[in-house]
Structure formats: structure tokens, C-alpha cells
N, C-alpha and C. Protein backbone atom coordinates (compact mmCIF):
# COMPACT_ATOMS: atom_id res chain seq x y z
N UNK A 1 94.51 135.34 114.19
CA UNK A 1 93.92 136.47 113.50
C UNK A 1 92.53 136.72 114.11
N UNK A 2 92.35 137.88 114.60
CA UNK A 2 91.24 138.23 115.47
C UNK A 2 90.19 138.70 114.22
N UNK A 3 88.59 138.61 114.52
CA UNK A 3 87.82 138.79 113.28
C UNK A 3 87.68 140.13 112.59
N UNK A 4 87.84 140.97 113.02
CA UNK A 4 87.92 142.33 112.15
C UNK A 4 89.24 142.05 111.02
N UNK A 5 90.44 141.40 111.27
CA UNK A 5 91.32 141.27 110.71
C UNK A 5 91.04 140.68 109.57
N UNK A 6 90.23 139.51 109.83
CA UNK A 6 89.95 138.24 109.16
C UNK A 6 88.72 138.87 107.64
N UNK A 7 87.98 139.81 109.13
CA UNK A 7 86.66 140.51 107.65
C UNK A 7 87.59 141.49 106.80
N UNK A 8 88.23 142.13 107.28
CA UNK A 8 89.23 143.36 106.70
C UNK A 8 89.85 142.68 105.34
N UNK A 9 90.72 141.02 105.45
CA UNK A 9 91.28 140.93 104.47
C UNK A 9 90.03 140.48 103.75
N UNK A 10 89.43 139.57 104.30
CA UNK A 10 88.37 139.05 103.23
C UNK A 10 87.41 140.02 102.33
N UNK A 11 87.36 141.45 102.97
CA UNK A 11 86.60 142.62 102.36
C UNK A 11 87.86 142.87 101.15
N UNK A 12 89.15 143.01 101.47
CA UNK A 12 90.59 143.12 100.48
C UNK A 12 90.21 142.32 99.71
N UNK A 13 90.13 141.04 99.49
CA UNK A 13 90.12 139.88 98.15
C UNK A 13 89.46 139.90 97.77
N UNK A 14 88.28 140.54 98.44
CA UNK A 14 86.53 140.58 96.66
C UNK A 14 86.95 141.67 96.18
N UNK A 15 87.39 143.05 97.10
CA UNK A 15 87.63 144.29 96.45
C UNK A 15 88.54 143.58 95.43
N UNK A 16 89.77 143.31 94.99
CA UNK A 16 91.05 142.74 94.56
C UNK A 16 90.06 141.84 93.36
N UNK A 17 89.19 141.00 93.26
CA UNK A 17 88.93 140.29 92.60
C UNK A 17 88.23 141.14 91.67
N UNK A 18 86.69 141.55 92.22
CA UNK A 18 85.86 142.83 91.46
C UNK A 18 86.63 143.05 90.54
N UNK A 19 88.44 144.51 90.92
CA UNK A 19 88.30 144.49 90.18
C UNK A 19 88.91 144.21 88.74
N UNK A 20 89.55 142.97 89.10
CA UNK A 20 90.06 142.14 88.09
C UNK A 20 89.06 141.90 87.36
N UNK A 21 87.92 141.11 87.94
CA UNK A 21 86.50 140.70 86.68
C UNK A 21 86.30 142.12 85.84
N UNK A 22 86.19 143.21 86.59
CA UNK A 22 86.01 144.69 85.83
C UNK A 22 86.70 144.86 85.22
N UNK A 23 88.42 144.75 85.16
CA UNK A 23 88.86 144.44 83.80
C UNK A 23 88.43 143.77 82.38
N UNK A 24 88.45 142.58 82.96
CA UNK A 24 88.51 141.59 81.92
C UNK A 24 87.87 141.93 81.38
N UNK A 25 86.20 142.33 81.96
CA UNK A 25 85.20 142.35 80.94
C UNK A 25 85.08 143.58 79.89
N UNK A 26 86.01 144.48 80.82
CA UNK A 26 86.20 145.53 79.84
C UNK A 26 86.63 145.68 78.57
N UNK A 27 87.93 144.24 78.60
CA UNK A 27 88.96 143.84 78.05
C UNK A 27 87.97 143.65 76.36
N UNK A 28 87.15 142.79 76.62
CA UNK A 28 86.34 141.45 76.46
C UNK A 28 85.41 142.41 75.14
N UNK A 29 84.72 143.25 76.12
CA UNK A 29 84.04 144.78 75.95
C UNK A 29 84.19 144.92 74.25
N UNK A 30 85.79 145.57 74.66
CA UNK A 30 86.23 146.84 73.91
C UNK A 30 86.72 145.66 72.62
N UNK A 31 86.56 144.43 72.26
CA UNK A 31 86.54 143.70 71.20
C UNK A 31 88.27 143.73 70.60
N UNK A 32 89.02 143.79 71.46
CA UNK A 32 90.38 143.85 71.02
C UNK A 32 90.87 142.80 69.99
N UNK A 33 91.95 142.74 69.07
CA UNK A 33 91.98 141.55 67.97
C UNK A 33 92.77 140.24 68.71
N UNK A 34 93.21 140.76 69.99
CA UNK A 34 94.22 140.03 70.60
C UNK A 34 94.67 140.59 71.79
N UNK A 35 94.75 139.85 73.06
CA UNK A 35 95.03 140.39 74.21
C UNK A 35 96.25 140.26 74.53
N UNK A 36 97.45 140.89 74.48
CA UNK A 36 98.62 141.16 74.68
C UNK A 36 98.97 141.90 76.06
N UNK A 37 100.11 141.91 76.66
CA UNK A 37 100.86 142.22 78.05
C UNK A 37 101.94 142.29 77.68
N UNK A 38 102.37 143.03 78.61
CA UNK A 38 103.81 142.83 78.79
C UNK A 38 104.82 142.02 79.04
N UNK A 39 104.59 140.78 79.05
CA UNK A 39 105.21 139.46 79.05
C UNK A 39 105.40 138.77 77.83
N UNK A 40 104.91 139.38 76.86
CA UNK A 40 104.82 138.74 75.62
C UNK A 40 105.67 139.69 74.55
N UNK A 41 105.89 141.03 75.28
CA UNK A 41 106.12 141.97 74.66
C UNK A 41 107.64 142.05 73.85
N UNK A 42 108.61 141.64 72.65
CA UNK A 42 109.90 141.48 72.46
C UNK A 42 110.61 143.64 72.76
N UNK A 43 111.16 143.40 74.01
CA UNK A 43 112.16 144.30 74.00
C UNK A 43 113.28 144.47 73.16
N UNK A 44 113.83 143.89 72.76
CA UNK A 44 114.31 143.48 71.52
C UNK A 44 114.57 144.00 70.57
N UNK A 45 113.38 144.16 70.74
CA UNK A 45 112.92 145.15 68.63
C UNK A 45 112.69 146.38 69.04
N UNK A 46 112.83 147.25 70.01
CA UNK A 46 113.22 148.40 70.52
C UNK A 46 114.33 148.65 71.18
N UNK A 47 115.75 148.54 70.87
CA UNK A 47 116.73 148.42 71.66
C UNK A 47 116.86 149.43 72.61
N UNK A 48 116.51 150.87 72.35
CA UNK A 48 116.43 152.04 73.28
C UNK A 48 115.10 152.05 74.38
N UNK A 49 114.35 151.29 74.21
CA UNK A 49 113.29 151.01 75.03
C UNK A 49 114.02 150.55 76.37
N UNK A 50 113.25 151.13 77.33
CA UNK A 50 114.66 150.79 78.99
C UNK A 50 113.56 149.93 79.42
N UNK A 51 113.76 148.13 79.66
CA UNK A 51 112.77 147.62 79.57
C UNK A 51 112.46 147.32 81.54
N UNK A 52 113.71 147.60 82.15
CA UNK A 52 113.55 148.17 83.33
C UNK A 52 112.26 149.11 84.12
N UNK A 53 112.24 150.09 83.31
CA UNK A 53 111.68 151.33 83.39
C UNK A 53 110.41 151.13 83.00
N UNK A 54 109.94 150.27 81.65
CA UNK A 54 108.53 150.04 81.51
C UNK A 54 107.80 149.09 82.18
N UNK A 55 108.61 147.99 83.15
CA UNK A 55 108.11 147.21 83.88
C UNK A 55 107.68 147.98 85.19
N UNK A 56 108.99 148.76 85.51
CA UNK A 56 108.58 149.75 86.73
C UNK A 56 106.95 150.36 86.65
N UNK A 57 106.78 151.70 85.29
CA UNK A 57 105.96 151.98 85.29
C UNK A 57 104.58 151.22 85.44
N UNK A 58 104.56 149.77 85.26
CA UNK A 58 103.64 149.04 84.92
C UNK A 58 102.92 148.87 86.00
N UNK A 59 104.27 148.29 86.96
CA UNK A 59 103.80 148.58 88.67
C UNK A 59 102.88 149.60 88.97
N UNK A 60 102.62 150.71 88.33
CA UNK A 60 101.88 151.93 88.76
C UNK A 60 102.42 152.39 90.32
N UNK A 61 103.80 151.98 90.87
CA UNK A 61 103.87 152.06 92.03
C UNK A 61 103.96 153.69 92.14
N UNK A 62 104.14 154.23 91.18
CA UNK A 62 104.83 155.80 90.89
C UNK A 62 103.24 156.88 91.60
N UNK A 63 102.11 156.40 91.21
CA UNK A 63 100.98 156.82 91.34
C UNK A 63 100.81 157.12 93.20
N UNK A 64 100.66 156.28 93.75
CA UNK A 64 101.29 156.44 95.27
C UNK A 64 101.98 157.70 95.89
N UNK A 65 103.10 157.49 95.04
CA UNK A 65 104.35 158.54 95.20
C UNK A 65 103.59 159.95 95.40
């Protein structure tokens, strides 16, 4: 890996980190009663919920598009 490559990703993983910390603290911030995701979430108890489709969206890969 030649060094522009090397600064390029390493400039990628603080960007990438930033702004994860900028989340959190947002998270943190906004005094929520409980921090919940979508991993915790019972599909279940929405049987018409396409739980396919809300994982997709979650990706935000659609935003790109």
C-alpha cells in the first residue's frame, strides 16, 4: 500500500469514527429513556411488518440510488 492510499484510508476511519462519536453523543444529548435498534426489535408483534424491507431500509443503501 503506497502512502496516499495508506493516508486516504486512515483520513476514512476518523471520518467513520467522528461520526459515530457524533451520534452517540447526540444519542446521549437528546436524554432518550432507553436506547433501542433494530436488533432488539420483536418482528413478531407486527406480523405485516416486511422485516426484510426494514433492515434494507436501515442500510440507507437506497439514498445512493
Amino acid at each position: 500500500m503506497d502512502h496516499v492510499r495508506y493516508l486516504a484510508r486512515l483520513v476514512e476511519l476518523e471520518l467513520i469514527d467522528r461520526e459515530r462519536r457524533m451520534v452517540e453523543r447526540r444519542i446521549k444529548a437528546a436524554k432518550f429513556p432507553s436506547v433501542k435498534s433494530l436488533d432488539s426489535f420483536d418482528f413478531a408483534a407486527i406480523p405485516k411488518l416486511n422485516k426484510m424491507q426494514v433492515l434494507e431500509l436501515a442500510r440507507c443503501e437506497w439514498i445512493e440510488r
